[in-house]
PDB file of N, CA and C in Angstrom:
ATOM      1  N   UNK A   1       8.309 -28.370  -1.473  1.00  0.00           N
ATOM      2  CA  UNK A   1       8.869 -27.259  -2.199  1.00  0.00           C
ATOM      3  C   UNK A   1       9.333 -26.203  -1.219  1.00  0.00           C
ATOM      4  N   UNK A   2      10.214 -25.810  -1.356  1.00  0.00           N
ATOM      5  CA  UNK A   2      11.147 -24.582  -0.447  1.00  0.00           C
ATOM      6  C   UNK A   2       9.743 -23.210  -0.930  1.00  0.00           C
ATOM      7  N   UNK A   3      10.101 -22.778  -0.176  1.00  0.00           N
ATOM      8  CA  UNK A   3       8.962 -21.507  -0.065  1.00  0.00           C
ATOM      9  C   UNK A   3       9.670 -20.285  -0.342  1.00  0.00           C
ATOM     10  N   UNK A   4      11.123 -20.354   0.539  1.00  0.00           N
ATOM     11  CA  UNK A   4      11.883 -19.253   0.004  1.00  0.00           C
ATOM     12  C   UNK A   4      12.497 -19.421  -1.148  1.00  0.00           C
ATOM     13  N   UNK A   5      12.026 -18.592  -2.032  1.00  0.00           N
ATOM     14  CA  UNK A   5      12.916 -18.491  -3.325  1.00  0.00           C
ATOM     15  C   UNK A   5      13.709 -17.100  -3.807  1.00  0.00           C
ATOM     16  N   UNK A   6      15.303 -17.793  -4.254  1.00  0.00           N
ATOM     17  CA  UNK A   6      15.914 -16.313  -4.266  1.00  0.00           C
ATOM     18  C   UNK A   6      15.384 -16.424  -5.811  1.00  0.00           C
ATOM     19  N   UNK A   7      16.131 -15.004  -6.140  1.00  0.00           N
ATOM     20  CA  UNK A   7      15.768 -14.511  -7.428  1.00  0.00           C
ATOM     21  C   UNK A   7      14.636 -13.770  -7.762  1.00  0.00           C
ATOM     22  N   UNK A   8      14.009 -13.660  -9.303  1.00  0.00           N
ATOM     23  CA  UNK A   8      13.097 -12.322  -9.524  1.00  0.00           C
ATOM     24  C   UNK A   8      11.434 -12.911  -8.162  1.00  0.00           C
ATOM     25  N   UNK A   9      11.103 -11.727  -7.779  1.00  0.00           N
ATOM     26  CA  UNK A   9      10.175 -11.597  -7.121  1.00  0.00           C
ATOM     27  C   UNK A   9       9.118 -12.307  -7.348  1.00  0.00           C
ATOM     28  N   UNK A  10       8.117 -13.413  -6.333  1.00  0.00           N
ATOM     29  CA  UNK A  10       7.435 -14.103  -6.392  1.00  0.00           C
ATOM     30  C   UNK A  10       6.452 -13.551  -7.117  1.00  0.00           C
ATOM     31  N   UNK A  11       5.855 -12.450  -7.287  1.00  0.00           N
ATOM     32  CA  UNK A  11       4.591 -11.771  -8.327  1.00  0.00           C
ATOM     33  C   UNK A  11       4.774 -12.363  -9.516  1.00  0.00           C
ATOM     34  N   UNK A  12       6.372 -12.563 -10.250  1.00  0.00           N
ATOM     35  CA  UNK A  12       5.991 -13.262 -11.596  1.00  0.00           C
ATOM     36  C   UNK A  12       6.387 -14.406 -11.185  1.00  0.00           C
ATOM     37  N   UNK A  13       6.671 -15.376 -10.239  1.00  0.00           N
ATOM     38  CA  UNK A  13       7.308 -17.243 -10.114  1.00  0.00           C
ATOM     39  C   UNK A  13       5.637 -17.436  -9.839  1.00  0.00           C
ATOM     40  N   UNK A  14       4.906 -17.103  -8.772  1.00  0.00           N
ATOM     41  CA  UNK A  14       3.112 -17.976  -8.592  1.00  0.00           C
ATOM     42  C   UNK A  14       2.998 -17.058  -9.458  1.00  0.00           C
ATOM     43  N   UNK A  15       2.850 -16.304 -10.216  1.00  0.00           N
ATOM     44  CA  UNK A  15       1.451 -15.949 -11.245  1.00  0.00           C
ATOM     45  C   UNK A  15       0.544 -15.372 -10.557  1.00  0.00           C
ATOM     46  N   UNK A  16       0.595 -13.900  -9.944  1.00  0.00           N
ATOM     47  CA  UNK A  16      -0.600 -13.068  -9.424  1.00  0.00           C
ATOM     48  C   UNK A  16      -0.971 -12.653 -10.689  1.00  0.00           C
ATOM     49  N   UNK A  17      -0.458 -12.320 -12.125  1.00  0.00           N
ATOM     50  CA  UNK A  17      -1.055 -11.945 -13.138  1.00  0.00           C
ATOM     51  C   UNK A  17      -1.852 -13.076 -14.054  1.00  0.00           C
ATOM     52  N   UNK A  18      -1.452 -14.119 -13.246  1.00  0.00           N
ATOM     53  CA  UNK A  18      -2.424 -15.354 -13.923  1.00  0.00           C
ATOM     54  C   UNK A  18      -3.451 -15.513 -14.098  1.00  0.00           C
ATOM     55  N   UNK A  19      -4.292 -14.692 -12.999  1.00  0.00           N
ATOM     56  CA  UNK A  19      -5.507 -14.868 -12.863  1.00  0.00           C
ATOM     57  C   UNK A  19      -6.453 -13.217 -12.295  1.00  0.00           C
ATOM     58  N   UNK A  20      -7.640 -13.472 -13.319  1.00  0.00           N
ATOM     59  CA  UNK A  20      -8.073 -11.816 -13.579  1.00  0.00           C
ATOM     60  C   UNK A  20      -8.060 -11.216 -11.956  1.00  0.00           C
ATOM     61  N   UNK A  21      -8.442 -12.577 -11.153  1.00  0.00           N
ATOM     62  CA  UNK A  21      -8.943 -12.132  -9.656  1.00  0.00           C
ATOM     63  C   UNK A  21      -7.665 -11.651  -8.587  1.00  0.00           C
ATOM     64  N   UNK A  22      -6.290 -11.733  -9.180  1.00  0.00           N
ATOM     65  CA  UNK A  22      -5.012 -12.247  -8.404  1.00  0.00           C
ATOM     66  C   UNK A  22      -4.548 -10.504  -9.311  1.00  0.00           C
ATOM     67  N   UNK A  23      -4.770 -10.308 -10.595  1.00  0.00           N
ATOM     68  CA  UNK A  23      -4.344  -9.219 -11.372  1.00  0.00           C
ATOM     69  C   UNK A  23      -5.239  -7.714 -10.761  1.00  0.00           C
ATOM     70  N   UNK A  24      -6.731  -7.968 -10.748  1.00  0.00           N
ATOM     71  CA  UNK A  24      -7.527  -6.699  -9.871  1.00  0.00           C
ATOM     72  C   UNK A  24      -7.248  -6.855  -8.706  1.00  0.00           C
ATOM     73  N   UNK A  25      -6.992  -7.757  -7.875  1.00  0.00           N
ATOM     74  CA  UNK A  25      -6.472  -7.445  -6.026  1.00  0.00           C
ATOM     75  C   UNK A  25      -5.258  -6.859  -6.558  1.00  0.00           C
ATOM     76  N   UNK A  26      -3.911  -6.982  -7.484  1.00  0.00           N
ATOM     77  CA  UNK A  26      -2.851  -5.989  -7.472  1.00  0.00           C
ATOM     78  C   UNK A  26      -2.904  -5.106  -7.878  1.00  0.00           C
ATOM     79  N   UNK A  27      -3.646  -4.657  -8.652  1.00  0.00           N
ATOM     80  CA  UNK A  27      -3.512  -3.507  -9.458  1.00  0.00           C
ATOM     81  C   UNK A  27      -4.580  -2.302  -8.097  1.00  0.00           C
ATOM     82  N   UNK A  28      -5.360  -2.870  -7.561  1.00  0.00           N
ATOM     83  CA  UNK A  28      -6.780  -2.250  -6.281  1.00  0.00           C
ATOM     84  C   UNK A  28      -5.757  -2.085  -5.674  1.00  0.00           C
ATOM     85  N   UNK A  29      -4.968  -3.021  -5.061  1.00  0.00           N
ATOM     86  CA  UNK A  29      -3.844  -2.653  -3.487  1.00  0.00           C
ATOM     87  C   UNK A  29      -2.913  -1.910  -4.183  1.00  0.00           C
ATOM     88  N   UNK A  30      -2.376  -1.796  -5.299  1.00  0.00           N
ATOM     89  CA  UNK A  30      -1.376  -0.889  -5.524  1.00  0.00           C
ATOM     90  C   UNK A  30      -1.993   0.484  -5.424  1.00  0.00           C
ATOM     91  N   UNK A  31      -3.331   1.118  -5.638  1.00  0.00           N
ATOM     92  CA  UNK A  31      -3.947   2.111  -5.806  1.00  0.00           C
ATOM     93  C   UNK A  31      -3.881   2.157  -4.712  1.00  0.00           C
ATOM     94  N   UNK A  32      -4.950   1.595  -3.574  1.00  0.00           N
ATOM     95  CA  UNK A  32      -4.992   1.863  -2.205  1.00  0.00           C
ATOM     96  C   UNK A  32      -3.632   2.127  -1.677  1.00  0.00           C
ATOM     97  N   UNK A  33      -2.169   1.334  -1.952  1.00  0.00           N
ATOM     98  CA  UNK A  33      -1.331   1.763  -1.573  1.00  0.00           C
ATOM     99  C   UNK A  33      -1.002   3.313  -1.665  1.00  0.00           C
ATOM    100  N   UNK A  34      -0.876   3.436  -2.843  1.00  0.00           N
ATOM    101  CA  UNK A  34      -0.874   5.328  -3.304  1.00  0.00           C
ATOM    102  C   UNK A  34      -1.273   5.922  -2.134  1.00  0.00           C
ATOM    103  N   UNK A  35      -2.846   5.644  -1.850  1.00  0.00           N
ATOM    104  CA  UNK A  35      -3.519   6.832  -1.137  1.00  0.00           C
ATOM    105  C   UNK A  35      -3.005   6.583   0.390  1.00  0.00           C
ATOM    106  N   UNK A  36      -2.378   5.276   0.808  1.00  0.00           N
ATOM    107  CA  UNK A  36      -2.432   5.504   2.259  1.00  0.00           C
ATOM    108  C   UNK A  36      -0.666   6.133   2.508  1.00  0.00           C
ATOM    109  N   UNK A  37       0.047   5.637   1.331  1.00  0.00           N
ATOM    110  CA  UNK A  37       1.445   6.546   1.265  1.00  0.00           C
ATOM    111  C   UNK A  37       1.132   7.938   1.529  1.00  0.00           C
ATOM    112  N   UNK A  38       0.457   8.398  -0.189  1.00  0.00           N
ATOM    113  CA  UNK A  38       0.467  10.236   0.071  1.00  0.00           C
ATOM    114  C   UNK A  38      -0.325  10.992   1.408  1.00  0.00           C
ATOM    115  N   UNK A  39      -1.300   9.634   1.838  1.00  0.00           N
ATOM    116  CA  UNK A  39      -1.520  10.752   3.188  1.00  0.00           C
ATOM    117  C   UNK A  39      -0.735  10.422   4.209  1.00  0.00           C
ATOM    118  N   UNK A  40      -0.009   9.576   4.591  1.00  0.00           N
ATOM    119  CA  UNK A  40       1.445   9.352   5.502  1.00  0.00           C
ATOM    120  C   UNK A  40       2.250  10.445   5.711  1.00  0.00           C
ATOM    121  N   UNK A  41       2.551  10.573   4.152  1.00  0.00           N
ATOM    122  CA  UNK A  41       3.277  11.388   4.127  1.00  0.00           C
ATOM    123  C   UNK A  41       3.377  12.577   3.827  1.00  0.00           C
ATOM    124  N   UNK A  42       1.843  13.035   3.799  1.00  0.00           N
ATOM    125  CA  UNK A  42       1.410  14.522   3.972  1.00  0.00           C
ATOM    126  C   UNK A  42       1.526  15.067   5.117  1.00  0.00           C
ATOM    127  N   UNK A  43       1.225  14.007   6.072  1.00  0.00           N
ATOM    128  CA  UNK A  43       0.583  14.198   7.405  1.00  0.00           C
ATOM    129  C   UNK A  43       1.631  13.747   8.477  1.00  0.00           C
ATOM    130  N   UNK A  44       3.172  13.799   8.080  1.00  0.00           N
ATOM    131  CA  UNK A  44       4.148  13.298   8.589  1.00  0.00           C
ATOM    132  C   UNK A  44       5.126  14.305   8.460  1.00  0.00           C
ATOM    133  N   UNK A  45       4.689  15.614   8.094  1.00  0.00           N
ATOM    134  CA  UNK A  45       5.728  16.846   7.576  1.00  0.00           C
ATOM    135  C   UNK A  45       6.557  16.013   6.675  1.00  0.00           C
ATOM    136  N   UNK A  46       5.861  15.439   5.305  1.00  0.00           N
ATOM    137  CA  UNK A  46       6.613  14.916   4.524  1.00  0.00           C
ATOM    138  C   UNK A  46       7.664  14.358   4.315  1.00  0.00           C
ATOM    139  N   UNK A  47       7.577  13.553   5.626  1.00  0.00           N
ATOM    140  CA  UNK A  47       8.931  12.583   5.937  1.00  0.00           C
ATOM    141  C   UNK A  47       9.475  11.571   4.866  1.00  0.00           C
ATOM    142  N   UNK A  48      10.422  11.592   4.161  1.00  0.00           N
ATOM    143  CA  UNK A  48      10.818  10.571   3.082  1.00  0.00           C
ATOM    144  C   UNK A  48      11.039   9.035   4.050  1.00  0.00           C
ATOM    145  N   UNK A  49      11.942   9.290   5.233  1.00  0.00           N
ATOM    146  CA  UNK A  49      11.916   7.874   5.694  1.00  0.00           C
ATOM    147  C   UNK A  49      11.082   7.262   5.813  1.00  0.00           C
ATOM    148  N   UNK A  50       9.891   7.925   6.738  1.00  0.00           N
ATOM    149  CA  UNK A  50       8.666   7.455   7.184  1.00  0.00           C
ATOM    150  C   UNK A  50       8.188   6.730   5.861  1.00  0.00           C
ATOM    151  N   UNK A  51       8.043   7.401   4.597  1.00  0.00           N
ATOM    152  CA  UNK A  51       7.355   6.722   2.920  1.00  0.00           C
ATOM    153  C   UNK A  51       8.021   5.505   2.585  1.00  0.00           C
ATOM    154  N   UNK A  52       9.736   5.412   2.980  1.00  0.00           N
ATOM    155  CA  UNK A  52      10.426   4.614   2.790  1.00  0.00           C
ATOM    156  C   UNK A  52      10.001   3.888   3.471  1.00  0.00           C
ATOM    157  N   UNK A  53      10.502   4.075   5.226  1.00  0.00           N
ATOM    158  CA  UNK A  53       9.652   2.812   5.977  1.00  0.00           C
ATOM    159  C   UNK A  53       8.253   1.574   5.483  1.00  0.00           C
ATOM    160  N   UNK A  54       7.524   2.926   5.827  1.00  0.00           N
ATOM    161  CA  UNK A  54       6.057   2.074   4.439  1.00  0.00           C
ATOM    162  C   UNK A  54       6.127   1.395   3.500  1.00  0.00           C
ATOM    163  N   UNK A  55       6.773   1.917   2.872  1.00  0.00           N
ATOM    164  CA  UNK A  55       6.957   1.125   1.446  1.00  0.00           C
ATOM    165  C   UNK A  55       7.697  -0.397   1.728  1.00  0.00           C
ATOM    166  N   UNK A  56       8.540   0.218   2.753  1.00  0.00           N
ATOM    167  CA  UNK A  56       8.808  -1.542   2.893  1.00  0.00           C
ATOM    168  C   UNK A  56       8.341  -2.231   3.455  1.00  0.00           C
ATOM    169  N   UNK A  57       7.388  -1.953   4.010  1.00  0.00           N
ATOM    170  CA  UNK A  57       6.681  -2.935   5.083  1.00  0.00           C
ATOM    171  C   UNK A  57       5.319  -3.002   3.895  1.00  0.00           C
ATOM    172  N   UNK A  58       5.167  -2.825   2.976  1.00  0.00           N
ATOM    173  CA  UNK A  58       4.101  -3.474   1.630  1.00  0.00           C
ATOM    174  C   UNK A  58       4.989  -4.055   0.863  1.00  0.00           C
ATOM    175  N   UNK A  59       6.115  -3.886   1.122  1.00  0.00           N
ATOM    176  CA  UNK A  59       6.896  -5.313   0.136  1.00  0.00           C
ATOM    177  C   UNK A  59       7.127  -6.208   1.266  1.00  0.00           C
ATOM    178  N   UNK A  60       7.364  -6.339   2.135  1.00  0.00           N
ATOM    179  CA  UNK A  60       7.996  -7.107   3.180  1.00  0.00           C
ATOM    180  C   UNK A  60       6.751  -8.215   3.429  1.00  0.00           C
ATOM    181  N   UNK A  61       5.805  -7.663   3.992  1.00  0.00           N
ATOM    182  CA  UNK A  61       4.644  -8.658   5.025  1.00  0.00           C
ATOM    183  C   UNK A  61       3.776  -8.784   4.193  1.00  0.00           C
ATOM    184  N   UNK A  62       3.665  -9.306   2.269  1.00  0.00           N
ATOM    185  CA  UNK A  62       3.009 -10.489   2.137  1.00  0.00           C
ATOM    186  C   UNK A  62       3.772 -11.534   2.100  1.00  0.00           C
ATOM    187  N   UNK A  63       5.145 -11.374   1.605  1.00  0.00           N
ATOM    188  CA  UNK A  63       5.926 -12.437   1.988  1.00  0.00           C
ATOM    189  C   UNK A  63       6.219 -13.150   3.118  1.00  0.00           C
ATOM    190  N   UNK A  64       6.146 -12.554   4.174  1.00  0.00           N
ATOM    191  CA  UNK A  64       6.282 -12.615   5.435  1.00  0.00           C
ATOM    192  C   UNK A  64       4.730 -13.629   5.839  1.00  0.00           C
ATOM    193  N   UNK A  65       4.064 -12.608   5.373  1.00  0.00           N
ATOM    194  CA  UNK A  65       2.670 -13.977   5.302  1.00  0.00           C
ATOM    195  C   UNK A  65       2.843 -15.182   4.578  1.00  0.00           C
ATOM    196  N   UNK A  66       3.011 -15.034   3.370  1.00  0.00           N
ATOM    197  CA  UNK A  66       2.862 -16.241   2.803  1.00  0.00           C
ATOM    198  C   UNK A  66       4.144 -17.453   3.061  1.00  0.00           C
ATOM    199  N   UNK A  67       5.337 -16.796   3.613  1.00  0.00           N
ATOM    200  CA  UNK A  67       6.124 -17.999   4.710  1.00  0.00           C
ATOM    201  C   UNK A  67       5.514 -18.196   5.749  1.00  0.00           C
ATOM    202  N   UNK A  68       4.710 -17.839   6.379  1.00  0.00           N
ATOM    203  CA  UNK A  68       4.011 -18.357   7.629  1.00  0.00           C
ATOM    204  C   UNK A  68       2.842 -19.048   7.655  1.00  0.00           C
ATOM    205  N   UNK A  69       2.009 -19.224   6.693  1.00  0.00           N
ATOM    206  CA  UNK A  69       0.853 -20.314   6.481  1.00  0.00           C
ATOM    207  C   UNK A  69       1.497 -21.080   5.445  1.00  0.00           C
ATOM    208  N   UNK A  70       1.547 -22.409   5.522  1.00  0.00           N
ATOM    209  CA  UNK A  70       1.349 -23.380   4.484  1.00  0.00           C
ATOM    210  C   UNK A  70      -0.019 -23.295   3.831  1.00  0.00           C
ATOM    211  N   UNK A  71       0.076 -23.603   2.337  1.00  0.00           N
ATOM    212  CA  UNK A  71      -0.856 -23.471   1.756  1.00  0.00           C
ATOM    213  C   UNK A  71      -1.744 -22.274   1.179  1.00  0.00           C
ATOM    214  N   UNK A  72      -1.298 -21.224   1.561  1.00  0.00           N
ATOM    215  CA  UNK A  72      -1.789 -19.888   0.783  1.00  0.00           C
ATOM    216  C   UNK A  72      -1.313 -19.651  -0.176  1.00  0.00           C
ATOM    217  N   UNK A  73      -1.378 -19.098  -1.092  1.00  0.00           N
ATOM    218  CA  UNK A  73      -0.722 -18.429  -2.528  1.00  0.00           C
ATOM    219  C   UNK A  73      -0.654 -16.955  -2.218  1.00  0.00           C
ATOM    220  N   UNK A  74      -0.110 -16.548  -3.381  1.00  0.00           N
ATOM    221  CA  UNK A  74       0.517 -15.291  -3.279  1.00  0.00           C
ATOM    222  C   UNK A  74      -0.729 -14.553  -3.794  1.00  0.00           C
ATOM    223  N   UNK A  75      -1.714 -15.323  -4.832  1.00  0.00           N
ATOM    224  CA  UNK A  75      -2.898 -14.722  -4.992  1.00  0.00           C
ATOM    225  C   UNK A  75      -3.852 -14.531  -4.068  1.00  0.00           C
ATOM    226  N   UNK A  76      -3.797 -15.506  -2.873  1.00  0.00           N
ATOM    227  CA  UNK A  76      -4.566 -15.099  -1.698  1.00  0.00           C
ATOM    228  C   UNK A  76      -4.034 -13.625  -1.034  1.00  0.00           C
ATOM    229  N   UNK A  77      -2.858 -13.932  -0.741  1.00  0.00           N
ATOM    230  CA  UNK A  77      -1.893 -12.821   0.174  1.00  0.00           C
ATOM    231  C   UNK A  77      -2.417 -11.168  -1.087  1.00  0.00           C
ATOM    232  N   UNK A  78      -2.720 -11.405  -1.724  1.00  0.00           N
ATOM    233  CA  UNK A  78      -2.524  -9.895  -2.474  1.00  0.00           C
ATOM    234  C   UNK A  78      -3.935  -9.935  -2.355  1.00  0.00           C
ATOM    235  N   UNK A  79      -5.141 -10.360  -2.293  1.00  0.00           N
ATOM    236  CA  UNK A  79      -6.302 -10.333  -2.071  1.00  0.00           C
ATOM    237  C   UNK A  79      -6.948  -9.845  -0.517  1.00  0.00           C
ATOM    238  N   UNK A  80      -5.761 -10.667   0.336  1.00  0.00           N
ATOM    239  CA  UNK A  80      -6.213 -10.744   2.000  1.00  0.00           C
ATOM    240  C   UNK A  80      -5.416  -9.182   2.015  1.00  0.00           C
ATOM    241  N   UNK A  81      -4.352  -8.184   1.805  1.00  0.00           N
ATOM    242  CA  UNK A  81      -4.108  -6.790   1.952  1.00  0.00           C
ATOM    243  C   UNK A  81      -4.588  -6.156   0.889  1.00  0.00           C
ATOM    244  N   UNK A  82      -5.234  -6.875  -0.382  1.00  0.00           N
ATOM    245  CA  UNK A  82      -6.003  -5.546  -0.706  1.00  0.00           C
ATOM    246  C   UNK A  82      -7.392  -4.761  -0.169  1.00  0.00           C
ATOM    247  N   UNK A  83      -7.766  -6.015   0.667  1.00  0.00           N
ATOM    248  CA  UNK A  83      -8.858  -5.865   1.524  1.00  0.00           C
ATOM    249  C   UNK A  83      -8.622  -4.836   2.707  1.00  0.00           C
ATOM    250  N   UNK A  84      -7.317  -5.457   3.236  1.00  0.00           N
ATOM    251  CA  UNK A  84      -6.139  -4.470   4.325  1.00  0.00           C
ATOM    252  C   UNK A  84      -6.376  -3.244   4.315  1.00  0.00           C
ATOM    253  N   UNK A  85      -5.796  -2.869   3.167  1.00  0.00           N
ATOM    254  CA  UNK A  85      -5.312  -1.398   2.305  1.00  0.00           C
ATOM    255  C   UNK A  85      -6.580  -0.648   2.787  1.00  0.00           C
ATOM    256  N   UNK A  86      -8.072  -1.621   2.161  1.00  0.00           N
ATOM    257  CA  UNK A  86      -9.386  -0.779   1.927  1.00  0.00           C
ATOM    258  C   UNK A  86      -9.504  -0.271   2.905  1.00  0.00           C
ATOM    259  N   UNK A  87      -9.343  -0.979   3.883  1.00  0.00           N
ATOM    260  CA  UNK A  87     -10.235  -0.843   5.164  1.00  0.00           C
ATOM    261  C   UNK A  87      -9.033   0.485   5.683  1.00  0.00           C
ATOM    262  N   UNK A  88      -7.915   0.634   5.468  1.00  0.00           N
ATOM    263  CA  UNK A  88      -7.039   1.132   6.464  1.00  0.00           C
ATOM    264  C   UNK A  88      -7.049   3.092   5.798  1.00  0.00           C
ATOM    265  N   UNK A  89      -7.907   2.692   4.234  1.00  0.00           N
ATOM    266  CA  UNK A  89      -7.924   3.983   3.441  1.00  0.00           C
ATOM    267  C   UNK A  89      -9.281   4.203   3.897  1.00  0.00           C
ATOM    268  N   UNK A  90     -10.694   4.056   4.511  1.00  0.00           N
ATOM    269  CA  UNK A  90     -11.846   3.937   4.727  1.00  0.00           C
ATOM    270  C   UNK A  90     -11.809   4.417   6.203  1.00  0.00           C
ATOM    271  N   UNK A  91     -10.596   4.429   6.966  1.00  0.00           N
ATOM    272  CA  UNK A  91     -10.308   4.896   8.211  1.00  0.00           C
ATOM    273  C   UNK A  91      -9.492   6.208   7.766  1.00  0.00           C
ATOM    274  N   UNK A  92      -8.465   6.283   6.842  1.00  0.00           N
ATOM    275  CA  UNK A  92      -8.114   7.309   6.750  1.00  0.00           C
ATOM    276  C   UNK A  92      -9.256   8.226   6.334  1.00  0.00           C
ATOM    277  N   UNK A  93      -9.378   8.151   5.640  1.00  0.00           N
ATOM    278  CA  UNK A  93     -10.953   9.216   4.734  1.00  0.00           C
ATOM    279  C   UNK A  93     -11.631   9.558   6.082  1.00  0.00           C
ATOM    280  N   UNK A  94     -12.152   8.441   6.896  1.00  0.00           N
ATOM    281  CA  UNK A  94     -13.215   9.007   7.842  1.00  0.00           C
ATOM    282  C   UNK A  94     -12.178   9.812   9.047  1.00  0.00           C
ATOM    283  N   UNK A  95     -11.359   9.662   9.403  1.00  0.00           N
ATOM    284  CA  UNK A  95     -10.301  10.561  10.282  1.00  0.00           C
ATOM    285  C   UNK A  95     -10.279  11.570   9.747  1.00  0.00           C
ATOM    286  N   UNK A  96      -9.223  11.669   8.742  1.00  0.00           N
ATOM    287  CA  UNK A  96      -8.674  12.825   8.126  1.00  0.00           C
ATOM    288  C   UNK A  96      -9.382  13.639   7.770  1.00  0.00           C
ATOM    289  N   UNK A  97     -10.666  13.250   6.705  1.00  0.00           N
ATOM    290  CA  UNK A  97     -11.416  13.772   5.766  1.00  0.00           C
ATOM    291  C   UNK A  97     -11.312  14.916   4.951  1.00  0.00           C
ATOM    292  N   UNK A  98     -11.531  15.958   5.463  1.00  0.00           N
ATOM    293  CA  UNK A  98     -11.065  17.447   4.419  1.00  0.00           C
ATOM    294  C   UNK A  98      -9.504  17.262   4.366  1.00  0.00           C
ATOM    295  N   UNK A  99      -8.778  17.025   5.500  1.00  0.00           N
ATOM    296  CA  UNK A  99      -7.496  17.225   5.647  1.00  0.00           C
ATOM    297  C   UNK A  99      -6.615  15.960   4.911  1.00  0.00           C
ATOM    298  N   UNK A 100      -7.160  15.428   4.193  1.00  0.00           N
ATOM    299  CA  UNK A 100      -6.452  14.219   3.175  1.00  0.00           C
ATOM    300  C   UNK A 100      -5.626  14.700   2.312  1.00  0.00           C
ATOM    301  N   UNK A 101      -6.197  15.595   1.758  1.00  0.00           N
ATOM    302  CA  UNK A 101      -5.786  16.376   0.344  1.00  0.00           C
ATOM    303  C   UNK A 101      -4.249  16.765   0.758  1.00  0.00           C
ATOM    304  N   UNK A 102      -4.160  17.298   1.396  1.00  0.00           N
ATOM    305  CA  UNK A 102      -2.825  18.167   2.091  1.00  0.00           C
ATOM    306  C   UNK A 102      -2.705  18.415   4.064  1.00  0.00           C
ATOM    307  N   UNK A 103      -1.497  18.011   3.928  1.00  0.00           N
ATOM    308  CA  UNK A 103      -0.604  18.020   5.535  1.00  0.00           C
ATOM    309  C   UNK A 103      -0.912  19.774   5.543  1.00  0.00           C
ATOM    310  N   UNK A 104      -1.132  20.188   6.583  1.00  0.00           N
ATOM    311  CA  UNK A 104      -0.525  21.814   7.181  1.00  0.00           C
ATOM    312  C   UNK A 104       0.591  22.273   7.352  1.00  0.00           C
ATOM    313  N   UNK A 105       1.579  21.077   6.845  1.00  0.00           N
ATOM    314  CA  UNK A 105       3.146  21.563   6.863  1.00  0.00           C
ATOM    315  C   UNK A 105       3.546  21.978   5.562  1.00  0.00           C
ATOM    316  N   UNK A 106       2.870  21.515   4.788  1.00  0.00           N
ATOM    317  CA  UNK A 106       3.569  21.825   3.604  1.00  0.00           C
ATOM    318  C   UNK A 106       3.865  22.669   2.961  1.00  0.00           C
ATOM    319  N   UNK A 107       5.046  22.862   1.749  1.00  0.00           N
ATOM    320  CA  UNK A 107       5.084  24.102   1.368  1.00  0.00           C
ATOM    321  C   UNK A 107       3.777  24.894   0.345  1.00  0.00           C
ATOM    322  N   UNK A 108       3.528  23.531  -0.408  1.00  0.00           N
ATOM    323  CA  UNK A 108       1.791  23.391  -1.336  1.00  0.00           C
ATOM    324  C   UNK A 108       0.591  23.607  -0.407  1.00  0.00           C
ATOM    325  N   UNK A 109       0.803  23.562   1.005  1.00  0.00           N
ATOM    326  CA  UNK A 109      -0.627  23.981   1.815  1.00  0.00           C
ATOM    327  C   UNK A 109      -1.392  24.594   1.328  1.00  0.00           C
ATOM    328  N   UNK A 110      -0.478  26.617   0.792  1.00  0.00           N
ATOM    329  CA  UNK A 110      -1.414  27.540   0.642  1.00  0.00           C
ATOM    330  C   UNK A 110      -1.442  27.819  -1.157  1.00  0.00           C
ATOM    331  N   UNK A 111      -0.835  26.678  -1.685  1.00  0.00           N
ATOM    332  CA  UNK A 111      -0.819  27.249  -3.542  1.00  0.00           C
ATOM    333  C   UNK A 111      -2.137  27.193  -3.804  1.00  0.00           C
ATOM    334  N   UNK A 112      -2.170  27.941  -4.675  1.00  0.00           N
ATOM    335  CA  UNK A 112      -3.771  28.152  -5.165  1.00  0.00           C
ATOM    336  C   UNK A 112      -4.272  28.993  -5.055  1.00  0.00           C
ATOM    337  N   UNK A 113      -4.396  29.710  -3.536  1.00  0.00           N
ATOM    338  CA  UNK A 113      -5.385  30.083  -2.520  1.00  0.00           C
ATOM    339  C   UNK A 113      -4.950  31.323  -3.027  1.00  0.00           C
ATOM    340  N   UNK A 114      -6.036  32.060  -2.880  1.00  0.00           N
ATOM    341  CA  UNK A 114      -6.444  33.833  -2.936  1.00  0.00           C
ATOM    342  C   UNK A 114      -6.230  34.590  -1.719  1.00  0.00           C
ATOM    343  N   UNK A 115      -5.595  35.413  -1.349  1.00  0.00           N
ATOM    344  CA  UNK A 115      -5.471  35.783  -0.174  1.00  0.00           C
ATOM    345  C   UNK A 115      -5.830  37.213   0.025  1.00  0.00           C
ATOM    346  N   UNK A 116      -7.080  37.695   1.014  1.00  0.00           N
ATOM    347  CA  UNK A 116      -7.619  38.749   0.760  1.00  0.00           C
ATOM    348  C   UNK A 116      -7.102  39.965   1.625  1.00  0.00           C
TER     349      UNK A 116
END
């Protein structure tokens, strides 16, 4: 079977929603995705390319994986980076920590805040 397939995106041709375990690794890595975007790009003077960049390199390299091993599924590949994601948001948290919430560039830095 050809591996590359054109047309709609492999998530619905293998069936990551097929299976409960293939549906919680996407729905977990899409979350983890969120958090390692918005702090990218908090912490990037809110660079749109930089988010763009990212973003494509989480569509790009499970495919990119799953053409390079025979024999994995796409339910593995969304399982093996949702694990990715964890670990890479578990480094952000412990780096960043207070400073997750918000970049120091931003224009939202000081909303809120009371100023005496």
């Amino acid at each position: 079977m050809d591996r590359l397939v054109s047309g709609p995106p492999s998530l619905y041709i293998d069936g990551v929603f097929s299976t409960v375990r293939g549906a919680g690794a996407f729905v977990l890595g899409i979350t983890l995705d969120s958090v390692i975007m918005t702090a990218v790009f908090n912490h990037t003077r809110q660079s749109v390319l930089v988010a763009v960049v990212l973003h494509w390199l989480f569509n790009v390299l499970p495919g990119a994986v799953l053409n390079m091993y025979a024999g994995i599924t796409s339910e593995d590949v969304s399982v093996y980076a949702t694990v990715g994601y964890g670990l890479v948001c578990v480094a952000l948290v412990a780096w960043l920590g207070p400073d997750l919430e918000r970049g120091s560039t931003g224009a939202a830095a000081g909303a809120g805040r009371v100023s005496e």
